[in-house]
C-alpha atoms as a PDB file:
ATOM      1  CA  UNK A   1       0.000   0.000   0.000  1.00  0.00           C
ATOM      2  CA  UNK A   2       2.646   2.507   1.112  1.00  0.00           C
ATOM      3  CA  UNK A   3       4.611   1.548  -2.656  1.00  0.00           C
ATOM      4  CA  UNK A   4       1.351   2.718  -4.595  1.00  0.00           C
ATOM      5  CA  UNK A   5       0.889   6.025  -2.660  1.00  0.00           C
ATOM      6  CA  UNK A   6       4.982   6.744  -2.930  1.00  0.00           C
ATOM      7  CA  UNK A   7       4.502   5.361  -6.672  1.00  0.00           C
ATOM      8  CA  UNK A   8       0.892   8.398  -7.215  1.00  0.00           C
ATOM      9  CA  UNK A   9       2.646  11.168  -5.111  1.00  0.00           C
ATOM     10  CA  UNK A  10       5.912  11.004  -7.330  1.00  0.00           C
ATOM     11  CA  UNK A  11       3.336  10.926 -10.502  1.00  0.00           C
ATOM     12  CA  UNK A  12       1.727  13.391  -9.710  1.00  0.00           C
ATOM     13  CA  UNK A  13       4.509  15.956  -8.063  1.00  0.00           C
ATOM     14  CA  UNK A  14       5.784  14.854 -11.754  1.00  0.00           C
ATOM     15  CA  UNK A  15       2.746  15.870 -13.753  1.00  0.00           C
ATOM     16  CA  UNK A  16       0.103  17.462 -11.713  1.00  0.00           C
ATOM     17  CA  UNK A  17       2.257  20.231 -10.363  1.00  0.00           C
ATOM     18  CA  UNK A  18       2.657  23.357 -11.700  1.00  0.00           C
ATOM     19  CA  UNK A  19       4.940  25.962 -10.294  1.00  0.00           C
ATOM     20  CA  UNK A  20       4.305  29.491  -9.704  1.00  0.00           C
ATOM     21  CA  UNK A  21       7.228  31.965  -8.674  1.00  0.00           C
ATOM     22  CA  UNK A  22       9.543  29.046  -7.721  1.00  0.00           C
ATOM     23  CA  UNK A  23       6.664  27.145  -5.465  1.00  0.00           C
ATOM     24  CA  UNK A  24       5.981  23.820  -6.103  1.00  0.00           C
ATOM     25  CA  UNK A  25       2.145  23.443  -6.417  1.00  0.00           C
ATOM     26  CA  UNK A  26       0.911  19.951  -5.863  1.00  0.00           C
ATOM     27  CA  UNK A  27      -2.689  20.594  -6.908  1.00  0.00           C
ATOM     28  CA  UNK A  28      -6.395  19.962  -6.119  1.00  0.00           C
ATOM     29  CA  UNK A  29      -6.094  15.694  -7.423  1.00  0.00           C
ATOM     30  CA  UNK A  30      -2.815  16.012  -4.859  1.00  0.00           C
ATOM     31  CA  UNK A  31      -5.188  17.356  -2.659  1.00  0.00           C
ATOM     32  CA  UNK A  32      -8.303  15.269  -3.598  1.00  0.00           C
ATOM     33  CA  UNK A  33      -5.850  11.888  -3.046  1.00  0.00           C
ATOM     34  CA  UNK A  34      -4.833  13.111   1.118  1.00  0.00           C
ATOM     35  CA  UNK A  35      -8.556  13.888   1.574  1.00  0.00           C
ATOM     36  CA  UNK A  36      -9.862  10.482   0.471  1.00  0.00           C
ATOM     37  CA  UNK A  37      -6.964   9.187   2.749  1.00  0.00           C
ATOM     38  CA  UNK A  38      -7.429  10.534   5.814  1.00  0.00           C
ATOM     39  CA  UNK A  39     -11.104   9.845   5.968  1.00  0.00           C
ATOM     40  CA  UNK A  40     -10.284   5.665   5.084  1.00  0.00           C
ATOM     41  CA  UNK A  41      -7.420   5.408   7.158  1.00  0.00           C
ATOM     42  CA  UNK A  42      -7.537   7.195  10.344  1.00  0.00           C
ATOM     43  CA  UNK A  43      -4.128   5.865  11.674  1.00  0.00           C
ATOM     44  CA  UNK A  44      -2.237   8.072   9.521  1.00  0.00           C
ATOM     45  CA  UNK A  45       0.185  10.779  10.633  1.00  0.00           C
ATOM     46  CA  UNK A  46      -2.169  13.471  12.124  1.00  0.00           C
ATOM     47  CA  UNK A  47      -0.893  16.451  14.809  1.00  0.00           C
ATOM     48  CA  UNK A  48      -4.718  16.558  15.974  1.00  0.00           C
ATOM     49  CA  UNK A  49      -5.555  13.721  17.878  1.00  0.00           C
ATOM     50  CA  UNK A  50      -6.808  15.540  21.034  1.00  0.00           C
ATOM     51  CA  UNK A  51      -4.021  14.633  23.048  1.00  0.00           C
ATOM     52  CA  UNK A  52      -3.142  18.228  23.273  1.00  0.00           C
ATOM     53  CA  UNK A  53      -4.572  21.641  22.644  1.00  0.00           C
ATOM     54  CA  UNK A  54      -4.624  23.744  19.513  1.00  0.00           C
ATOM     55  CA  UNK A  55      -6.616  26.536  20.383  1.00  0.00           C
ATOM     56  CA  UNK A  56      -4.587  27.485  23.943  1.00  0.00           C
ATOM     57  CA  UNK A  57      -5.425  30.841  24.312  1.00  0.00           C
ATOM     58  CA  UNK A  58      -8.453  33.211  24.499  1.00  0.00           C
ATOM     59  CA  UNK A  59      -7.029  35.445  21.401  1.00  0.00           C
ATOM     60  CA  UNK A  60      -6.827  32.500  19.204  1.00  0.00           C
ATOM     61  CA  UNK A  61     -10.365  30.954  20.303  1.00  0.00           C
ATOM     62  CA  UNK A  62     -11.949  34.605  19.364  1.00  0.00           C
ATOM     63  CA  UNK A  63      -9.710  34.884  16.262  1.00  0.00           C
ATOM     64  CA  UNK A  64     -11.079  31.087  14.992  1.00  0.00           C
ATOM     65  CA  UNK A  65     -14.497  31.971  16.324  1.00  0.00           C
ATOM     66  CA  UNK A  66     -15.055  35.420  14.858  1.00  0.00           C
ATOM     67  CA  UNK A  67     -13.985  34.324  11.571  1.00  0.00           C
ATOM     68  CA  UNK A  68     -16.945  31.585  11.285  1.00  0.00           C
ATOM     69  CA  UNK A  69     -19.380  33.993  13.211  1.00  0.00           C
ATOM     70  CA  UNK A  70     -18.880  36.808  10.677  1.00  0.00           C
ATOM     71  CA  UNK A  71     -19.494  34.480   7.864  1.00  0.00           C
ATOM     72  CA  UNK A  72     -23.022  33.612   9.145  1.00  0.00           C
ATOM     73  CA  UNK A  73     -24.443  36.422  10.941  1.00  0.00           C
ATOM     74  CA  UNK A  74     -22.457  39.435   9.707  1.00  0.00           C
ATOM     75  CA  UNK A  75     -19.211  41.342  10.975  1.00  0.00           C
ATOM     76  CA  UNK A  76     -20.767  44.208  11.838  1.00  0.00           C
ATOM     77  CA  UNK A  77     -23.552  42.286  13.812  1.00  0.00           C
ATOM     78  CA  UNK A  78     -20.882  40.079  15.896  1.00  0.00           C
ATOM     79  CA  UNK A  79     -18.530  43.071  17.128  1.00  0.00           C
ATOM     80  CA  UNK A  80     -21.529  44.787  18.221  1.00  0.00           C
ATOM     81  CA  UNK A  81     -21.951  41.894  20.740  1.00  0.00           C
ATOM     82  CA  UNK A  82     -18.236  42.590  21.846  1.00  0.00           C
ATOM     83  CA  UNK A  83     -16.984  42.517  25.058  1.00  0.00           C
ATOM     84  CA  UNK A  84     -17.432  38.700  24.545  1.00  0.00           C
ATOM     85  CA  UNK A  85     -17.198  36.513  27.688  1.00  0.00           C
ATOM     86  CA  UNK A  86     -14.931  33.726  27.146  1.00  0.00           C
ATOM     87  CA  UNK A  87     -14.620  30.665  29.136  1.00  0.00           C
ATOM     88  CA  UNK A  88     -12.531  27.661  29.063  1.00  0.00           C
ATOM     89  CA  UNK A  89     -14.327  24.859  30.553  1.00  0.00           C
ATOM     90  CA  UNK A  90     -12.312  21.553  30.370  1.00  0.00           C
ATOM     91  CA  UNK A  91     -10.920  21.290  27.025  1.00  0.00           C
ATOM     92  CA  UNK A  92     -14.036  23.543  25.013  1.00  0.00           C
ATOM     93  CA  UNK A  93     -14.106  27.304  24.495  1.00  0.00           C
ATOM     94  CA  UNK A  94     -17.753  28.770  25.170  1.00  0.00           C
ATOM     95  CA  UNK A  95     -17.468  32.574  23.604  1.00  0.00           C
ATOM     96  CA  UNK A  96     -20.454  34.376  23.691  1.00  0.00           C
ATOM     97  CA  UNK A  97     -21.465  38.265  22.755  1.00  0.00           C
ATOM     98  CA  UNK A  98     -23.453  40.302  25.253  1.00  0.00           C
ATOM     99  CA  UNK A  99     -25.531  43.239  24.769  1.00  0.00           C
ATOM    100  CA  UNK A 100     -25.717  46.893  26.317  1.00  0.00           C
ATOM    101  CA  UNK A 101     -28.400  47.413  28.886  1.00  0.00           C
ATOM    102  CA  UNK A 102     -31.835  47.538  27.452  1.00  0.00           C
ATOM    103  CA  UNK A 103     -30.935  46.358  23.984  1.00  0.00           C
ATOM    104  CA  UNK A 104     -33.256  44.006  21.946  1.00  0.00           C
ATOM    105  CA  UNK A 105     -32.110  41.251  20.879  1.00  0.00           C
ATOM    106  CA  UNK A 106     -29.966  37.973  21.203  1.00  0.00           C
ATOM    107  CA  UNK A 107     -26.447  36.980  21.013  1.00  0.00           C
ATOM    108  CA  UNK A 108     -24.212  34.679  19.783  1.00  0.00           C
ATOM    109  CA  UNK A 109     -22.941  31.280  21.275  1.00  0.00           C
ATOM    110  CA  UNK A 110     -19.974  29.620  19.836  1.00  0.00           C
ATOM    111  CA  UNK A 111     -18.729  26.450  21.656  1.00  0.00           C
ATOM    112  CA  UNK A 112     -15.658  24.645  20.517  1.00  0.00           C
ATOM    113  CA  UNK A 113     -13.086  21.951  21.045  1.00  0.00           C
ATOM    114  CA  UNK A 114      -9.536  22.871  21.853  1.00  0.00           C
ATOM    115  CA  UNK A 115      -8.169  19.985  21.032  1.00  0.00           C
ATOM    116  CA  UNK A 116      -9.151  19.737  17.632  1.00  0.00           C
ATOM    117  CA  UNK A 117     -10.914  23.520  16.420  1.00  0.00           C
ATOM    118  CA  UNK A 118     -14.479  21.346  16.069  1.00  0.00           C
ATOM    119  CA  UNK A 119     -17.117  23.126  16.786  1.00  0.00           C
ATOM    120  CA  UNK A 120     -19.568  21.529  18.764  1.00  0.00           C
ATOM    121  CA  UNK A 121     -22.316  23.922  18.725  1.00  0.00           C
ATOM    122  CA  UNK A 122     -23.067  27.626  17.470  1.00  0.00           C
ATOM    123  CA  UNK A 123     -27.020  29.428  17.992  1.00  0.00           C
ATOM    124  CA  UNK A 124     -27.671  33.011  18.140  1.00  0.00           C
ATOM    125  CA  UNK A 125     -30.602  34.262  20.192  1.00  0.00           C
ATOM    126  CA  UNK A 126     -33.138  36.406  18.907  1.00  0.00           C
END
């Protein structure tokens, strides 16, 4: 097994790749090949295997969050819901926005794993 994926790497870093200011660009069947991979074998080499954290800070877990937040409720809805209170409870982040004194409306709730950037859940009130 490991002689046929040495033997369709080397093809394709052969033929598939193109190069772009002296980069060597293994392309999307490259990419296409690791992804069907990973999900059949799950003993492959992998840095995520929630043994230890990823996401070890507060900055980083707002950074991740914000970024998927913004993309489905707005930017300019989510910072409005800054301060955000952040809490690290076991190994999951639980970031959520809060509002200014009688304001109408809901707020966000992102919670995700550390170990591994999954989110496990994400609601916005109304």
């Amino acid at each position: 097994m490991k002689l046929l994926l040495t033997g369709i790497f080397i093809q394709m870093s052969l033929f598939c790749c193109g190069q772009s200011d002296s980069r060597i660009i293994l392309g999307e069947e490259f990419a296409k090949v690791e992804l069907e991979q990973s999900l059949a074998d799950t003993t492959l080499h992998n840095v995520v295997r929630k043994q230890r954290e990823i996401i070890k800070d507060k900055k980083t877990a707002v950074s991740v969050a914000e970024q998927i937040l913004f993309a489905i409720y707005g930017q300019t809805n989510i910072k409005k819901q800054r301060p955000y209170k952040i809490y690290k409870i076991k190994n999951y982040w639980s970031i959520s926005g809060t509002l200014e004194k009688r304001s109408v409306g809901g707020t966000f709730l992102i919670i995700m794993d550390a170990r591994d950037g999954r989110i496990i859940r994400i609601t916005h009130g109304k």
